[in-house]
C-alpha atoms as a PDB file:
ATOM      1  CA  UNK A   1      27.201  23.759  34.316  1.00  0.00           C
ATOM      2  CA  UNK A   2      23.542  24.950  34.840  1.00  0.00           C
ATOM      3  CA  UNK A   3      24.110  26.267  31.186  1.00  0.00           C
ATOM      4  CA  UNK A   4      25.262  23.311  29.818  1.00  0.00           C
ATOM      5  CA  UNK A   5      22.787  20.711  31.018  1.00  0.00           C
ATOM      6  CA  UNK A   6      19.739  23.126  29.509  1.00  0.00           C
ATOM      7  CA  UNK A   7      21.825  23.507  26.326  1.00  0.00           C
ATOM      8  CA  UNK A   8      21.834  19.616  26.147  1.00  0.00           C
ATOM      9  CA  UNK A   9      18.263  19.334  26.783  1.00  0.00           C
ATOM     10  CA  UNK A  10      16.691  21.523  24.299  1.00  0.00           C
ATOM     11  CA  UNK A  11      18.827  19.880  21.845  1.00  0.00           C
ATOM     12  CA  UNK A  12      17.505  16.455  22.836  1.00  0.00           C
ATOM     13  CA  UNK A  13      14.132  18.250  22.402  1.00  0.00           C
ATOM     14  CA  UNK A  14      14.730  19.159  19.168  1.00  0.00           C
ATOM     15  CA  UNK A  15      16.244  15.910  18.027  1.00  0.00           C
ATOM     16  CA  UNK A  16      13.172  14.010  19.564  1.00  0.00           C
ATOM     17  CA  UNK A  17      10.686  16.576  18.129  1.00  0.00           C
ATOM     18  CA  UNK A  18      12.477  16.190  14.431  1.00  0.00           C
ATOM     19  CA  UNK A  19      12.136  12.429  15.060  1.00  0.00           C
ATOM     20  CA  UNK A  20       8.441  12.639  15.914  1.00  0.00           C
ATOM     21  CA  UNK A  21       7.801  14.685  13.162  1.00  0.00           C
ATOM     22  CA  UNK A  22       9.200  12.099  10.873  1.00  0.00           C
ATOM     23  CA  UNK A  23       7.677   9.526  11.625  1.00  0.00           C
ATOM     24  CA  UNK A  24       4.123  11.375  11.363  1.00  0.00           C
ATOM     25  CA  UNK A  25       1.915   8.186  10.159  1.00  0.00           C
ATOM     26  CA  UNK A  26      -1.718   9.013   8.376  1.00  0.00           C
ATOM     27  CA  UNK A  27      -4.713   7.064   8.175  1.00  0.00           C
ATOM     28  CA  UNK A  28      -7.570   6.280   6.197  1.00  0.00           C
ATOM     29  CA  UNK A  29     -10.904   4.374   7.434  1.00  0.00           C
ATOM     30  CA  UNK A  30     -11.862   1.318   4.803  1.00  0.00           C
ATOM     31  CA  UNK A  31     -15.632   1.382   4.976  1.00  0.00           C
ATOM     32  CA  UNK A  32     -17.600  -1.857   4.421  1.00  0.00           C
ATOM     33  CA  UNK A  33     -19.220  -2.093   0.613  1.00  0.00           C
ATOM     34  CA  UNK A  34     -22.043  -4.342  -0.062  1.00  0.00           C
ATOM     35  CA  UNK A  35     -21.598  -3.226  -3.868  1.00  0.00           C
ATOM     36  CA  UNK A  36     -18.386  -4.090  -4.962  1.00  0.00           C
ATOM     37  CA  UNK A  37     -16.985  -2.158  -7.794  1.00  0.00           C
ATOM     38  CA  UNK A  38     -16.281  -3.746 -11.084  1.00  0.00           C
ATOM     39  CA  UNK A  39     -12.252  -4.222 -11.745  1.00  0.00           C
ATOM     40  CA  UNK A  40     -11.703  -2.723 -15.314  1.00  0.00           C
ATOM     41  CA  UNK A  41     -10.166   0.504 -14.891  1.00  0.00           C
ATOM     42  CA  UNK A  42     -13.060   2.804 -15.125  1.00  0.00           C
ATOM     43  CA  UNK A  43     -14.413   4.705 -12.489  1.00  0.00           C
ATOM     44  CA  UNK A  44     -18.144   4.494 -12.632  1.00  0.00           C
ATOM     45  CA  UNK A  45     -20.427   7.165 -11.152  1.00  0.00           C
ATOM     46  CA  UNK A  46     -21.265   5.994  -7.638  1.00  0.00           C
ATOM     47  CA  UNK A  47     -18.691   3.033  -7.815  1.00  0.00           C
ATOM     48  CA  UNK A  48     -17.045   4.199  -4.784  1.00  0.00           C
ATOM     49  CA  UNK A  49     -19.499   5.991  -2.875  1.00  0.00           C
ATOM     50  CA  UNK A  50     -19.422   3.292  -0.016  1.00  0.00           C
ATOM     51  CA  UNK A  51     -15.724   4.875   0.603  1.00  0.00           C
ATOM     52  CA  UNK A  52     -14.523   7.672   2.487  1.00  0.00           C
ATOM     53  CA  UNK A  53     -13.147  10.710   0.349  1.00  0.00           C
ATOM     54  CA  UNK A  54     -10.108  10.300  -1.417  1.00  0.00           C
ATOM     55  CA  UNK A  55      -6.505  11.297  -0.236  1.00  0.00           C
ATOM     56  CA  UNK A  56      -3.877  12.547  -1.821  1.00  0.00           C
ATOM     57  CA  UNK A  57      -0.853  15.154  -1.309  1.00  0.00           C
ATOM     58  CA  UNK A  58       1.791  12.650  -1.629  1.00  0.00           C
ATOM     59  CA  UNK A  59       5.253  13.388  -1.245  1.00  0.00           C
ATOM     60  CA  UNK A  60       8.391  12.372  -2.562  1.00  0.00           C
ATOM     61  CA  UNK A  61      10.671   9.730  -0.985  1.00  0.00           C
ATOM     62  CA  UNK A  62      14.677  10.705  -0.823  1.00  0.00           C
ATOM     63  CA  UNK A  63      13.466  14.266  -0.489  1.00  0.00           C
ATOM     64  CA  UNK A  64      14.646  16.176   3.248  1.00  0.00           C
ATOM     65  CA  UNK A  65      11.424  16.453   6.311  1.00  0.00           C
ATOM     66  CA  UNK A  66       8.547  17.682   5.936  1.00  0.00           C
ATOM     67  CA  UNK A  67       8.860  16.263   2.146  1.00  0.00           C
ATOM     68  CA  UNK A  68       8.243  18.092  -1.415  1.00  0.00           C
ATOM     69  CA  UNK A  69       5.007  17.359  -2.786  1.00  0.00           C
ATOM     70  CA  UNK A  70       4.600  15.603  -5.804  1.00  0.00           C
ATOM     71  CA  UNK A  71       4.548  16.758  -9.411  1.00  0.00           C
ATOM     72  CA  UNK A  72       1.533  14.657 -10.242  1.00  0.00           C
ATOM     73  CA  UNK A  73      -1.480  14.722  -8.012  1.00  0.00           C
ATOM     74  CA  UNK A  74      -2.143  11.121  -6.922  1.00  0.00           C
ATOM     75  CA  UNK A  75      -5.222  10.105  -5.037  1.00  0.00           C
ATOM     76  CA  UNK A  76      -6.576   6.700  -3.896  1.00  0.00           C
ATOM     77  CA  UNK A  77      -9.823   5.377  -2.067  1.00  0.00           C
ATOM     78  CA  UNK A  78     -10.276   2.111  -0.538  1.00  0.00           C
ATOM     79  CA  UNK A  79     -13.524  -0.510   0.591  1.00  0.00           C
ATOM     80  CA  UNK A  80     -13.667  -3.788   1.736  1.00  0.00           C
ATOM     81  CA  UNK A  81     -16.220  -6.620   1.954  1.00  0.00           C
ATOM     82  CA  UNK A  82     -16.131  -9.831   3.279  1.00  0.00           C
ATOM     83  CA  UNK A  83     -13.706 -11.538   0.562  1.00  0.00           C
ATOM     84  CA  UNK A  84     -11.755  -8.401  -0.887  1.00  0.00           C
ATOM     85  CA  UNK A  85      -9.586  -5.007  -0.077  1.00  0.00           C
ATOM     86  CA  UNK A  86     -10.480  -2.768  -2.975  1.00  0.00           C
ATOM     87  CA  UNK A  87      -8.248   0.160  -3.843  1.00  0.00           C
ATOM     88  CA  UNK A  88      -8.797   2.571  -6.906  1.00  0.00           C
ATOM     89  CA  UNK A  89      -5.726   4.868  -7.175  1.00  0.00           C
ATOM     90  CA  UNK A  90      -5.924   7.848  -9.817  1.00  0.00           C
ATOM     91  CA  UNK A  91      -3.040  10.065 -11.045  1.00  0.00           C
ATOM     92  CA  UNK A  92      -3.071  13.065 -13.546  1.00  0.00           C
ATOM     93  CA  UNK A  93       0.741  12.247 -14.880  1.00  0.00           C
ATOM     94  CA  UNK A  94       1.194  12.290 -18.718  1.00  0.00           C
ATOM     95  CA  UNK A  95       3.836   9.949 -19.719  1.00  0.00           C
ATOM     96  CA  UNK A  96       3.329   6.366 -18.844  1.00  0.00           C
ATOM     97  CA  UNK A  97       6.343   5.652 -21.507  1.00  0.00           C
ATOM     98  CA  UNK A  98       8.950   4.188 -19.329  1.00  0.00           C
ATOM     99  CA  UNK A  99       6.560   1.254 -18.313  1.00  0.00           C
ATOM    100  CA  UNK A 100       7.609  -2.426 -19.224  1.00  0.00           C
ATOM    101  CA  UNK A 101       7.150  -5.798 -18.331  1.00  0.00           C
ATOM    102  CA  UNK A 102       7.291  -9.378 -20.075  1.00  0.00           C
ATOM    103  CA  UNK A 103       6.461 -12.067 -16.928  1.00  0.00           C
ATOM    104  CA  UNK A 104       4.964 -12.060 -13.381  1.00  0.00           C
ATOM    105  CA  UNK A 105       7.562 -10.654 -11.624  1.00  0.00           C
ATOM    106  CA  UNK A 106       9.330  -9.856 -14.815  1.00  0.00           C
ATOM    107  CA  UNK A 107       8.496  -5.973 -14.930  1.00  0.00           C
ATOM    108  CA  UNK A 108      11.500  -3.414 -14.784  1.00  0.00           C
ATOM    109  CA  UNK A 109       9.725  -1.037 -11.915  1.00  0.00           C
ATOM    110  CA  UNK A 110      10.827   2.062 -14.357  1.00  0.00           C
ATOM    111  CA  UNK A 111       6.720   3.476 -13.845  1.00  0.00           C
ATOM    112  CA  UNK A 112       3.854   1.677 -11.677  1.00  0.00           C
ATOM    113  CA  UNK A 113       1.594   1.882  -9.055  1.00  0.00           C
ATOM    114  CA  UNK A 114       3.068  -0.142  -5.940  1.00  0.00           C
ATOM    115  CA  UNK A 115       1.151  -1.259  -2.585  1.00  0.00           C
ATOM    116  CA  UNK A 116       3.599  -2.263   0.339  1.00  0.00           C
ATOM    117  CA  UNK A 117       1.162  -2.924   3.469  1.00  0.00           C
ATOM    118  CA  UNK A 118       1.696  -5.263   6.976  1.00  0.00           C
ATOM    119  CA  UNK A 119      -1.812  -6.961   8.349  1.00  0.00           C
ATOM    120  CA  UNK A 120       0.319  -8.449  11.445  1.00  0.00           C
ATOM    121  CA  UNK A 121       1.090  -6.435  14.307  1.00  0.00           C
ATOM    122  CA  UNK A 122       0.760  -2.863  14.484  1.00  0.00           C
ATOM    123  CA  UNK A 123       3.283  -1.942  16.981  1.00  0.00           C
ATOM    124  CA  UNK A 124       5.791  -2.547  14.415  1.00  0.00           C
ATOM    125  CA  UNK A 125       4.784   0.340  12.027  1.00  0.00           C
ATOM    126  CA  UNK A 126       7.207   2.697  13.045  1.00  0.00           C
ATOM    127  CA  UNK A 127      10.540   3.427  12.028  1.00  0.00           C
ATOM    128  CA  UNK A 128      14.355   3.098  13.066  1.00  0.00           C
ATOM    129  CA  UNK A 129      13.760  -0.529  13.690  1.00  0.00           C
ATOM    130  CA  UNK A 130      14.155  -4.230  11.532  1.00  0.00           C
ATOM    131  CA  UNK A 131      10.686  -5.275  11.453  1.00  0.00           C
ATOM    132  CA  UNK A 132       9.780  -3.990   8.352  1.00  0.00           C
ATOM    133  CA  UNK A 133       7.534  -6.837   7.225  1.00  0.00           C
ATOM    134  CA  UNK A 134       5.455  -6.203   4.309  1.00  0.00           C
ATOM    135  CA  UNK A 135       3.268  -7.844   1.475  1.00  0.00           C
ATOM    136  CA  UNK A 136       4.175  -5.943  -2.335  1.00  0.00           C
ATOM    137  CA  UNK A 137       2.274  -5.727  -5.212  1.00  0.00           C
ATOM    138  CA  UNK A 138       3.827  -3.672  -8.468  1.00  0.00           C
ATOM    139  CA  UNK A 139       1.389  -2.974 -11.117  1.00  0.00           C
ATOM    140  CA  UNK A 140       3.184  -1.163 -14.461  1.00  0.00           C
ATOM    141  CA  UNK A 141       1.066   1.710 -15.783  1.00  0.00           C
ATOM    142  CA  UNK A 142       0.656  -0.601 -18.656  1.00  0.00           C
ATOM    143  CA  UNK A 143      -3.250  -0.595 -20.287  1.00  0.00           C
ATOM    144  CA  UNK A 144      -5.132  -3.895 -19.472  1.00  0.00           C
ATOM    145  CA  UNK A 145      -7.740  -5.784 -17.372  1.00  0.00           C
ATOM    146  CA  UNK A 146      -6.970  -9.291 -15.377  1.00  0.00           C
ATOM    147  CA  UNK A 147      -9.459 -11.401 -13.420  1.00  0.00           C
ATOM    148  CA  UNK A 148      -8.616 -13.184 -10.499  1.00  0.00           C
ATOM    149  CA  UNK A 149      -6.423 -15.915 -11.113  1.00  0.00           C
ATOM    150  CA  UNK A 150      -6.084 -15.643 -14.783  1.00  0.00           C
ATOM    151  CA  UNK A 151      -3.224 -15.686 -17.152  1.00  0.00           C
ATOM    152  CA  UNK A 152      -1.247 -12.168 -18.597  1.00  0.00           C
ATOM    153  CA  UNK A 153      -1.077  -9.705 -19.285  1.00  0.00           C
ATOM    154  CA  UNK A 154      -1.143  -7.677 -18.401  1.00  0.00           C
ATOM    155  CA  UNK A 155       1.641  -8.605 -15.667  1.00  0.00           C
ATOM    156  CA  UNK A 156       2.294  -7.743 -12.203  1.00  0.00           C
ATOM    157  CA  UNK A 157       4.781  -8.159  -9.331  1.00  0.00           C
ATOM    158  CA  UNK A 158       4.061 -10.146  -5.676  1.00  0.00           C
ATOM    159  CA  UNK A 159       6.345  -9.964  -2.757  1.00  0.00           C
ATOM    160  CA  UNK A 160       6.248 -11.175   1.183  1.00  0.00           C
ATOM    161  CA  UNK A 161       9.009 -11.011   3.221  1.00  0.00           C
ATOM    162  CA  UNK A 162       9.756 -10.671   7.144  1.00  0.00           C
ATOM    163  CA  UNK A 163      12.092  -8.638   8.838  1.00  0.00           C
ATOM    164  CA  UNK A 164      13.739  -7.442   5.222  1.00  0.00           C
ATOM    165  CA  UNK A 165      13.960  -4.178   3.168  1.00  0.00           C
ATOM    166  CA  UNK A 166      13.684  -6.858  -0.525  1.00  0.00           C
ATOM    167  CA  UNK A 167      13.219 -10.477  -1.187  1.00  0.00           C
ATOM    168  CA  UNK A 168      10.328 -12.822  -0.627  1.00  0.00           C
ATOM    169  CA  UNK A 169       9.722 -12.447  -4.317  1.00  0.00           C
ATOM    170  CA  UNK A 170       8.866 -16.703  -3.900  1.00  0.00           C
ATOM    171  CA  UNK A 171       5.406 -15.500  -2.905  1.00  0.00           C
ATOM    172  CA  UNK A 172       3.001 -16.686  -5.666  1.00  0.00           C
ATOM    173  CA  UNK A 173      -0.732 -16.434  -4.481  1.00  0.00           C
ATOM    174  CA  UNK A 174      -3.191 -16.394  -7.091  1.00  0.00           C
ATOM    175  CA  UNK A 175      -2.982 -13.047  -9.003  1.00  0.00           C
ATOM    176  CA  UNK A 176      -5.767 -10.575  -7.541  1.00  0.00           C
ATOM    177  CA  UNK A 177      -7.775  -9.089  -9.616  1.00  0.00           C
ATOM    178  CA  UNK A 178      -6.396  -5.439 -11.031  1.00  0.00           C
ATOM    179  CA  UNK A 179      -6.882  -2.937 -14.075  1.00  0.00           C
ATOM    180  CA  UNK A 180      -5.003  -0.420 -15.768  1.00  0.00           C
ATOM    181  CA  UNK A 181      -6.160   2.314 -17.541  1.00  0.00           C
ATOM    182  CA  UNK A 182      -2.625   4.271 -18.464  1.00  0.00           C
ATOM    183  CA  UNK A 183      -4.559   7.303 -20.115  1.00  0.00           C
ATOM    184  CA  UNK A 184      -1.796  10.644 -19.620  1.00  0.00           C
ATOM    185  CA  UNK A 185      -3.124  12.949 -17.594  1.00  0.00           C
ATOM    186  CA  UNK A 186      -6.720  10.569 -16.266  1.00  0.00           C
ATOM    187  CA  UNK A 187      -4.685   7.174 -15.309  1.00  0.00           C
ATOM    188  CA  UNK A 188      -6.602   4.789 -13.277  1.00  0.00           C
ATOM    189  CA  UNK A 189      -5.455   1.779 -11.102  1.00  0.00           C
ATOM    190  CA  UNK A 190      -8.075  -0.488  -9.552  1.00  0.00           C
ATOM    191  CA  UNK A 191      -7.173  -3.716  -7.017  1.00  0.00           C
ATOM    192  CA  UNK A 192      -9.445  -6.405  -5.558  1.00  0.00           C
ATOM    193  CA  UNK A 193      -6.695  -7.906  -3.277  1.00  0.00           C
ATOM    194  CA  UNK A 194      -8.613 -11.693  -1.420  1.00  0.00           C
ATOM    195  CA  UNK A 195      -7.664 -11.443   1.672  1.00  0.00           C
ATOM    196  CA  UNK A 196      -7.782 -15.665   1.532  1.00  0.00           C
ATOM    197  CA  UNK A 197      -4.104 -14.677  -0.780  1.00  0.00           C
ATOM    198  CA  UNK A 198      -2.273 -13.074   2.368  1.00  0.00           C
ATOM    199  CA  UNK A 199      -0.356 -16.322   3.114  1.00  0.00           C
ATOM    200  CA  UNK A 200       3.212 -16.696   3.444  1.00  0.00           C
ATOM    201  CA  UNK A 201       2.771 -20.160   4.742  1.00  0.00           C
ATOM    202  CA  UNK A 202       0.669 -21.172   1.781  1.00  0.00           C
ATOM    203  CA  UNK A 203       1.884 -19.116  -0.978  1.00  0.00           C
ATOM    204  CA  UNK A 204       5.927 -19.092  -0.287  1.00  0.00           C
ATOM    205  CA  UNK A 205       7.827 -15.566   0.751  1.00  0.00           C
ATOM    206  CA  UNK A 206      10.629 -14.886   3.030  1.00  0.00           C
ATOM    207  CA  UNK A 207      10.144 -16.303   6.434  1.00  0.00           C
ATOM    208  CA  UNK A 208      11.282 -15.132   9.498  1.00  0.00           C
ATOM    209  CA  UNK A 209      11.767 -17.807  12.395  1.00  0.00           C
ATOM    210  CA  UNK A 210       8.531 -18.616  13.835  1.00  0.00           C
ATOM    211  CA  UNK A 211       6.615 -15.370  13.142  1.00  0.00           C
ATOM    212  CA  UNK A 212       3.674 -15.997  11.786  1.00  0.00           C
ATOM    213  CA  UNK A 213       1.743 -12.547  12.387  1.00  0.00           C
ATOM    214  CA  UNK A 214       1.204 -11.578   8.322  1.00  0.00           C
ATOM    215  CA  UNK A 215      -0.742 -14.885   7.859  1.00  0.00           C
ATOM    216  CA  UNK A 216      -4.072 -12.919   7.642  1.00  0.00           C
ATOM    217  CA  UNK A 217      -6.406 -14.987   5.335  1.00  0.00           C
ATOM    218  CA  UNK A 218      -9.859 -14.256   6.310  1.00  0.00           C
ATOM    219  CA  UNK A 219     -11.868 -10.534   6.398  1.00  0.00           C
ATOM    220  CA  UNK A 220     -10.302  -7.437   8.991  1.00  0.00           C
ATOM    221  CA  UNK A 221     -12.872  -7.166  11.787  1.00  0.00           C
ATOM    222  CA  UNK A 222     -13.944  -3.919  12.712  1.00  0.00           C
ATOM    223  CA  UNK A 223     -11.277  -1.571  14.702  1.00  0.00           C
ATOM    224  CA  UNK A 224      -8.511  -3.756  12.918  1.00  0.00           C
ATOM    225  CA  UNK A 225      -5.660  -1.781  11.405  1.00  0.00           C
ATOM    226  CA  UNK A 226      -2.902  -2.408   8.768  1.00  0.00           C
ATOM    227  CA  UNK A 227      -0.150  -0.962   8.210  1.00  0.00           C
ATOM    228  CA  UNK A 228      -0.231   0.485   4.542  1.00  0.00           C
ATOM    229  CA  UNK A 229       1.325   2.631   2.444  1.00  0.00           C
ATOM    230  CA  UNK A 230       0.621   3.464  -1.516  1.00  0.00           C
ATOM    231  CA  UNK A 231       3.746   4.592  -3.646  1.00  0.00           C
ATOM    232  CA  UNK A 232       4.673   5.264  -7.376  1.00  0.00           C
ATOM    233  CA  UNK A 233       8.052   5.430  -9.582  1.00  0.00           C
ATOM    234  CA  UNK A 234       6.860   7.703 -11.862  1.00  0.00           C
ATOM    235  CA  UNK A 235       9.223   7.107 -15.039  1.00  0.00           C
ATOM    236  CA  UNK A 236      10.216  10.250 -17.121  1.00  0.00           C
ATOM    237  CA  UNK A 237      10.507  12.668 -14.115  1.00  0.00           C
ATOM    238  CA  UNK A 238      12.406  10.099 -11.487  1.00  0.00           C
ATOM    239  CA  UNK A 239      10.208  11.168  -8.909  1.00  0.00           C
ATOM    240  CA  UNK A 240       9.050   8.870  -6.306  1.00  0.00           C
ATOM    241  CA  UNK A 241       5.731   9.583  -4.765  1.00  0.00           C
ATOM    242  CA  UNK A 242       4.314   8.126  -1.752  1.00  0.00           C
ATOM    243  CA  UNK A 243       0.949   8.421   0.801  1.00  0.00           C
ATOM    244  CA  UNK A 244       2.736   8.258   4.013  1.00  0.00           C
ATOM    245  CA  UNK A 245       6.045   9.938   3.726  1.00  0.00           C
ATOM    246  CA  UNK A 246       9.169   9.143   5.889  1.00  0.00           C
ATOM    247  CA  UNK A 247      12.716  10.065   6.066  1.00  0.00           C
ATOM    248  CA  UNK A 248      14.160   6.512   5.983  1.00  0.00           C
ATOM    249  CA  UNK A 249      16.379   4.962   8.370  1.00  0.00           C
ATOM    250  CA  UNK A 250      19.603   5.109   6.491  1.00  0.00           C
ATOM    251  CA  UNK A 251      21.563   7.564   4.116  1.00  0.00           C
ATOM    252  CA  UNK A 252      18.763   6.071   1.164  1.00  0.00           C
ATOM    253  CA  UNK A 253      15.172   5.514   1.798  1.00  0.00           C
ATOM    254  CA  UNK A 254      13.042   2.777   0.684  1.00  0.00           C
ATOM    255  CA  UNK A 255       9.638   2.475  -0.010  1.00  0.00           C
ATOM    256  CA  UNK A 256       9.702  -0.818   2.075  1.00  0.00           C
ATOM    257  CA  UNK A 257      10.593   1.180   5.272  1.00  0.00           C
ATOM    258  CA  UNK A 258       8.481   2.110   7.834  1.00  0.00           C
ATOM    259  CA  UNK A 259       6.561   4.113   9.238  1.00  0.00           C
ATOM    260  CA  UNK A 260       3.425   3.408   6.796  1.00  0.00           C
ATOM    261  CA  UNK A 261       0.139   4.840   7.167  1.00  0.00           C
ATOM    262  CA  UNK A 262      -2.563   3.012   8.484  1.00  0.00           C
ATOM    263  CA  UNK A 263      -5.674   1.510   7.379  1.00  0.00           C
ATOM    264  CA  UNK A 264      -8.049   1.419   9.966  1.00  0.00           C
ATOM    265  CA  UNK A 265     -11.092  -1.382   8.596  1.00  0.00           C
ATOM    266  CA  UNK A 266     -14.962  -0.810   9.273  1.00  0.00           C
ATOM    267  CA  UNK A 267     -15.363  -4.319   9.603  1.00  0.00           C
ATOM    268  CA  UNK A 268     -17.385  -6.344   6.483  1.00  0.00           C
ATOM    269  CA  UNK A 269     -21.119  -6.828   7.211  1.00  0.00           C
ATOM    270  CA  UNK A 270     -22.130 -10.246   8.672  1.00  0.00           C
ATOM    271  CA  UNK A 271     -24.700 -12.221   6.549  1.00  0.00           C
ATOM    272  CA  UNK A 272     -27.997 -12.487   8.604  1.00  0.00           C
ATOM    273  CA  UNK A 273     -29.677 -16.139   9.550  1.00  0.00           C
ATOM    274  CA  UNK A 274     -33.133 -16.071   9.446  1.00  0.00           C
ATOM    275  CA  UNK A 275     -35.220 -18.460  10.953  1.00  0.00           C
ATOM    276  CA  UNK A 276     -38.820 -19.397   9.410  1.00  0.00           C
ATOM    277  CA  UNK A 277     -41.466 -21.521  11.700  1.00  0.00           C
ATOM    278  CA  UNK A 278     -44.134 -23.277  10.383  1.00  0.00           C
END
């Protein structure tokens, strides 16, 4: 019997331990900026020096713990300031063929850049659970530069939905800023995301009785942290790449599952009062 009961518990170890290990979250510190960089696709020299190094090693969703690395090496830095989340996401892949899209919301998800991310509460970033909350935006690896609340192209994808894998595709904020520059093998993706836009409330989105936690409209204060993750279908080769990898909760994952990683925000600099006395 002695036998038996130590038998069961170094299973249960193991289980747990596998568990833990996939549901490994990793983080990235947004540093304040009081230079923001200009959205059009180009990395200038110095543009993102306010940000911590870049990350990358992504893995590939659907594949079995610890997760195959991707083909194409994918990195991505991120600042903020007091009205923006800026993300700059680079990848080295050389076919950007399978891209398409005709409409906002109107773009066949075949090869972009995706960001799935939760501002509300942190506790819920983990997986094997049904609060997978989450704002989307899908950018197609499609060539082209659009300001803040302009008109396409080139055209994009919004989402915000509670408690749901899909959906909340009724969310309609003013289009952030974002670039493309779909070059094979130097492709860059750049974001200004207004954090005055993060508004189901306002903006429409899947609602979920009375929470309310992903209405998030002003600046992250320092210490804040959001769950976040950064993903791409990457056309020709099927593969789908993501920062923070995890096993799913079901027989297929989602990028829209949790865990995410976490962005953990300096906190944008307050503008100074000065007082003058005659």
């Amino acid at each position: 019997m002695k036998k038996l009961i130590i038998t069961f518990f170094i299973m249960l170890f193991i289980a747990t331990l596998v568990f833990s290990q996939s549901e490994a979250t990793r983080f990235y510190n947004v540093n304040n900026t009081s230079t923001p960089p200009t959205i059009d696709g180009v990395i200038s020299p110095g543009e993102y020096a306010d940000a911590d190094p870049a990350q990358g090693e992504f893995k590939l969703l659907r594949t079995p713990y610890p997760g195959t690395l991707a083909t194409e090496n994918i990195q991505f830095q991120a600042m903020q300031d007091a009205q923006n989340l800026y993300i700059v996401i680079t990848t080295d892949d050389n076919d950007f063929s399978q891209a398409a899209a005709s409409a906002d919301d109107g773009i066949t998800f075949n090869d972009d850049t995706e960001l799935f991310f939760d501002p509300g509460d942190i506790n819920e970033n983990k997986g094997g659970n049904t609060e997978d909350d989450s704002y989307q935006f899908a950018i197609p690896m499609i060539s082209g530069i659009r300001a803040l609340n302009s008109a396409g192209p080139p055209y994009y994808s919004s989402a915000a939905r509670y408690d749901s894998l899909f959906g909340g595709t009724n969310y309609n904020p003013p289009n952030p800023a974002f670039a493309v520059n779909a070059t094979p093998g130097n492709a860059v993706v750049e974001i200004a995301i207004p954090f005055s836009i993060l508004s189901i409330n306002t903006y429409g989105g899947t609602q979920s009785g009375t929470e309310s936690d992903m209405e998030h409209i002003s600046s992250p204060p320092a210490g804040e942290r959001w769950a976040f993750n950064i993903c791409r279908t990457s056309g020709t080769s099927s593969e789908l790449p993501l920062w923070n990898y995890h096993t799913g909760d079901g027989a297929t994952a989602y990028f829209a599952e949790k865990p995410f990683g976490e962005f953990i925000f300096e906190g944008a600099a307050k503008t100074k009062t000065y007082e003058f006395y005659e």
